[in-house]
C-alpha atoms as a PDB file:
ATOM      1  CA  UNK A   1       6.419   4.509 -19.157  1.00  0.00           C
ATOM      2  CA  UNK A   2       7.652   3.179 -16.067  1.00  0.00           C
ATOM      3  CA  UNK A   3       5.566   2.347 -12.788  1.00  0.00           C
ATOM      4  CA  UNK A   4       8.004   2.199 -10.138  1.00  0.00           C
ATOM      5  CA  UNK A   5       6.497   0.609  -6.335  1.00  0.00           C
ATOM      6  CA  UNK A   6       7.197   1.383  -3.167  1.00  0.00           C
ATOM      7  CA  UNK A   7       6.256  -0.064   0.594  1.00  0.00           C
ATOM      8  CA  UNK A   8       5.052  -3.441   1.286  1.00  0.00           C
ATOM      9  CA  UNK A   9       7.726  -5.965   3.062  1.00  0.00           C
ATOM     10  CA  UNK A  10       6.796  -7.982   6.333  1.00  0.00           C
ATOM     11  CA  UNK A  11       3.901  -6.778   8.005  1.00  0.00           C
ATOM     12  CA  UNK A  12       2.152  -7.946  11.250  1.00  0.00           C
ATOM     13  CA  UNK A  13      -1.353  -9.214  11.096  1.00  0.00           C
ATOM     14  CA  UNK A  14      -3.683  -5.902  11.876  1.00  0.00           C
ATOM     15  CA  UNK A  15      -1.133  -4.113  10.374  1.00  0.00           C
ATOM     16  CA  UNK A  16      -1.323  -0.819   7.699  1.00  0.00           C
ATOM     17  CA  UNK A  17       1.039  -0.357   4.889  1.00  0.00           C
ATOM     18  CA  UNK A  18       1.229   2.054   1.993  1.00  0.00           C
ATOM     19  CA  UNK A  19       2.257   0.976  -1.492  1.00  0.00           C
ATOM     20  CA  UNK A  20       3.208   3.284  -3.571  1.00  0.00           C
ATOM     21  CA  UNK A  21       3.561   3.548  -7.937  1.00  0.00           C
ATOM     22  CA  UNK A  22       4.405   6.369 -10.039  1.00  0.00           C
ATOM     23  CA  UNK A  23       5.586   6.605 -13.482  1.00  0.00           C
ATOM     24  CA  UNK A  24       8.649   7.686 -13.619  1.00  0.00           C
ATOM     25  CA  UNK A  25       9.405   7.406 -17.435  1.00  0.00           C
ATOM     26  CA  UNK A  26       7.453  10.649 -18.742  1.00  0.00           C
ATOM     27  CA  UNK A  27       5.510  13.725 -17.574  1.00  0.00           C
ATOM     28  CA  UNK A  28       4.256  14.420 -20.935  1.00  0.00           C
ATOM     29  CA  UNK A  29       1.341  11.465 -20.657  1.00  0.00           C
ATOM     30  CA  UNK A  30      -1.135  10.926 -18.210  1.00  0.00           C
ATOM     31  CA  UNK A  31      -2.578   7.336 -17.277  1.00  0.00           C
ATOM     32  CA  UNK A  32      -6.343   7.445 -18.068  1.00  0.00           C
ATOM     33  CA  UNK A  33      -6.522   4.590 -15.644  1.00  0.00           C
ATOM     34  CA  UNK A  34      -4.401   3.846 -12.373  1.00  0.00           C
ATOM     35  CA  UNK A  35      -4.819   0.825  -9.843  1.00  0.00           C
ATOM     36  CA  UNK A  36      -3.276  -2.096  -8.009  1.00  0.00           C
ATOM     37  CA  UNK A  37      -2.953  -5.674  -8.486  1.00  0.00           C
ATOM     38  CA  UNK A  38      -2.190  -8.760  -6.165  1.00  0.00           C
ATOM     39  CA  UNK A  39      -0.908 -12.257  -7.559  1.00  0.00           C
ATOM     40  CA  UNK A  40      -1.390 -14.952  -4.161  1.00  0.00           C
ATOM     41  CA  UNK A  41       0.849 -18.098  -4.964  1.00  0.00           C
ATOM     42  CA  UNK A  42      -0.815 -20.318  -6.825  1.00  0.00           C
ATOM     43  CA  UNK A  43      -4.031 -17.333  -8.172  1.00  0.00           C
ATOM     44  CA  UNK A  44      -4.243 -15.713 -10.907  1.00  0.00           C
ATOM     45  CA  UNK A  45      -3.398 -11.519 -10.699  1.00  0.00           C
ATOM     46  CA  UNK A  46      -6.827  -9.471  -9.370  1.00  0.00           C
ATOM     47  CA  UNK A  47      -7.524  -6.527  -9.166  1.00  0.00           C
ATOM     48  CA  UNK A  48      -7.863  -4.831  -5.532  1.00  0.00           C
ATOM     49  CA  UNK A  49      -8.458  -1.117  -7.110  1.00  0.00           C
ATOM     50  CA  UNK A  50      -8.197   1.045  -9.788  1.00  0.00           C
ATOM     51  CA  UNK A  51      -9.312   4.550 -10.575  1.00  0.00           C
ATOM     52  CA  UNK A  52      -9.865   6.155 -14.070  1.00  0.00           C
ATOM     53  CA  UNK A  53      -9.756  10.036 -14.623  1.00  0.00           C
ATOM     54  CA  UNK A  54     -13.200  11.586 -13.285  1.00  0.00           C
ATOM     55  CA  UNK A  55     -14.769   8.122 -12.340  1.00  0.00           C
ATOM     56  CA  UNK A  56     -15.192   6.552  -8.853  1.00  0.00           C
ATOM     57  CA  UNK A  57     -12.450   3.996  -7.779  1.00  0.00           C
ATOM     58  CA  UNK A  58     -13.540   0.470  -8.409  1.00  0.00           C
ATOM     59  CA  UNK A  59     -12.647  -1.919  -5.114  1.00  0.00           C
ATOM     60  CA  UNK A  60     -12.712  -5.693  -5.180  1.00  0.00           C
ATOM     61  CA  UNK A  61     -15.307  -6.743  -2.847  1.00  0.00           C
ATOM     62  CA  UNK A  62     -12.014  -8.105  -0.746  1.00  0.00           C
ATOM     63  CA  UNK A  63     -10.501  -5.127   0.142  1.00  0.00           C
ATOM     64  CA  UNK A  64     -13.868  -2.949   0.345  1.00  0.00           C
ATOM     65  CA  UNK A  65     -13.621  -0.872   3.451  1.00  0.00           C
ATOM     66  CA  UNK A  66     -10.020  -1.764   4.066  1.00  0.00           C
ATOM     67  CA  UNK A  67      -8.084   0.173   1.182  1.00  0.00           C
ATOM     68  CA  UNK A  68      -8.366   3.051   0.002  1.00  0.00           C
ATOM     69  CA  UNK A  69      -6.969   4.710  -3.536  1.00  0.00           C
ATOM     70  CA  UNK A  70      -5.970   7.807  -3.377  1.00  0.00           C
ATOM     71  CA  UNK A  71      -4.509   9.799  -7.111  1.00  0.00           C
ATOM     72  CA  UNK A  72      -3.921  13.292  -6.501  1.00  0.00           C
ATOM     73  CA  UNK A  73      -5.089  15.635  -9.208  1.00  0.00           C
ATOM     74  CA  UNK A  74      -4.762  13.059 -11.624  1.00  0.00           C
ATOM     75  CA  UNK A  75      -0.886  13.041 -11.700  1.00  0.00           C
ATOM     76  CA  UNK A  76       0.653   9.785 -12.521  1.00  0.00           C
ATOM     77  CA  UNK A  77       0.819   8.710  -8.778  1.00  0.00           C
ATOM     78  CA  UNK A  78      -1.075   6.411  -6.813  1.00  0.00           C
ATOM     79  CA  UNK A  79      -1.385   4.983  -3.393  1.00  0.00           C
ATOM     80  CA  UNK A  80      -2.594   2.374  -1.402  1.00  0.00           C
ATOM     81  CA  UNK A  81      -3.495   2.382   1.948  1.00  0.00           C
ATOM     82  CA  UNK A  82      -4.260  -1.294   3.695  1.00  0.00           C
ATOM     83  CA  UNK A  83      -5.669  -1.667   6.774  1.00  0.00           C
ATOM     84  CA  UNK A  84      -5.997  -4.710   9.236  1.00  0.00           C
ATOM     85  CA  UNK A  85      -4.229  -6.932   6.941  1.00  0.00           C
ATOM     86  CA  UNK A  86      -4.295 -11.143   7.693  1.00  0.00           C
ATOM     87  CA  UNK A  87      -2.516 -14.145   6.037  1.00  0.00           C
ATOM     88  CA  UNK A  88      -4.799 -14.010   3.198  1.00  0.00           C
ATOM     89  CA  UNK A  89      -3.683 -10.664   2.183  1.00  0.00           C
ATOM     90  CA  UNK A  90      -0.028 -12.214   1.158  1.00  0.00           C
ATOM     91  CA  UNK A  91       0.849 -11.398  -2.652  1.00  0.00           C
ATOM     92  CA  UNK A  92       3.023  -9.815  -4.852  1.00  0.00           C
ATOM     93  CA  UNK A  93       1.647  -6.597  -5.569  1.00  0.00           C
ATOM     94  CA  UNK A  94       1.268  -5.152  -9.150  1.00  0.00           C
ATOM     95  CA  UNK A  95       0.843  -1.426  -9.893  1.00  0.00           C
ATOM     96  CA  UNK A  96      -1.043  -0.913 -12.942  1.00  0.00           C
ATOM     97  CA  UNK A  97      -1.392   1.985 -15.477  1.00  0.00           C
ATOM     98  CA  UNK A  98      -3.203   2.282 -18.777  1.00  0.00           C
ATOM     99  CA  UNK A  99      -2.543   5.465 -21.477  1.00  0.00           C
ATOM    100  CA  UNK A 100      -3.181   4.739 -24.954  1.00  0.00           C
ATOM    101  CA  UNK A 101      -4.734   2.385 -25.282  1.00  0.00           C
ATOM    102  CA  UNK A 102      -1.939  -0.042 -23.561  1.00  0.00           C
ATOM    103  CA  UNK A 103      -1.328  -1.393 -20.055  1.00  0.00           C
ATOM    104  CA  UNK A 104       1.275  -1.024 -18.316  1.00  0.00           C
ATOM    105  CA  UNK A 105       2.304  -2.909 -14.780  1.00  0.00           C
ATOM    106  CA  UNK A 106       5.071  -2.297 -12.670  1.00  0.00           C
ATOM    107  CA  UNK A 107       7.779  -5.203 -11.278  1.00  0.00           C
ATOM    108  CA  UNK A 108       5.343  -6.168  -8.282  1.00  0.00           C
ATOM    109  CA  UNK A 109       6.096  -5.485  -4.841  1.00  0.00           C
ATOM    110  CA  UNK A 110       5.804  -8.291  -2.457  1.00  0.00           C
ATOM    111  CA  UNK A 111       3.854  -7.764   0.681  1.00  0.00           C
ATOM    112  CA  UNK A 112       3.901 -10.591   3.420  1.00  0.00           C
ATOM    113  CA  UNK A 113       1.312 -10.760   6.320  1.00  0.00           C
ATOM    114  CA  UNK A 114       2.833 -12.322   9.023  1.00  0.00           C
ATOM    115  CA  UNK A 115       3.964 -12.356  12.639  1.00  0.00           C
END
């Protein structure tokens, strides 16, 4: 298993990124559950959304309305599309899988709201 990430950077307050995470170790498993992460400096890692194989996708109350998940067919790919991002939003990101039994996270992508 290996989540790689993909988007995030500098973004401008309002703005709308994409992050990105698929496994790129193995196509003979499938994650039974997918989501994202976000670590703040200084907070403990919470979740903003996951999605387990034919079950709704969980939001944090946070990010209700402003993210969505989207896993396609349940292949190990995910994305994660912000919208009207502030300050607040600032965090390395964590991409999260689970097969087995075990979880898996990715490296973290960092993702900095500012002008």
């Amino acid at each position: 298993v290996q989540l790689v990430e993909s988007g995030g950077g500098l973004v401008q307050p309002g703005g709308s990124p994409t992050l990105s995470c698929r496994d790129s170790g193995s196509f003979l498993h499938r994650h039974h559950v997918m989501g994202w992460y976000r670590q703040a400096p200084g907070k403990q890692r919470e979740l903003d959304a996951s999605c387990a194989l034919g079950e709704n996708i969980n939001y944090a109350d946070s990010v209700k309305g402003r993210s969505t998940l989207s896993r396609q067919n349940g292949d190990n790919v995910i994305k994660l599309q912000m919208t009207s991002l502030t300050p607040e939003d600032t965090a390395v990101y964590y991409c999260h899988g689970k097969w087995a039994g075990r979880n898996y996270w990715g490296q973290g992508i960092q993702v900095t709201v500012a002008s």
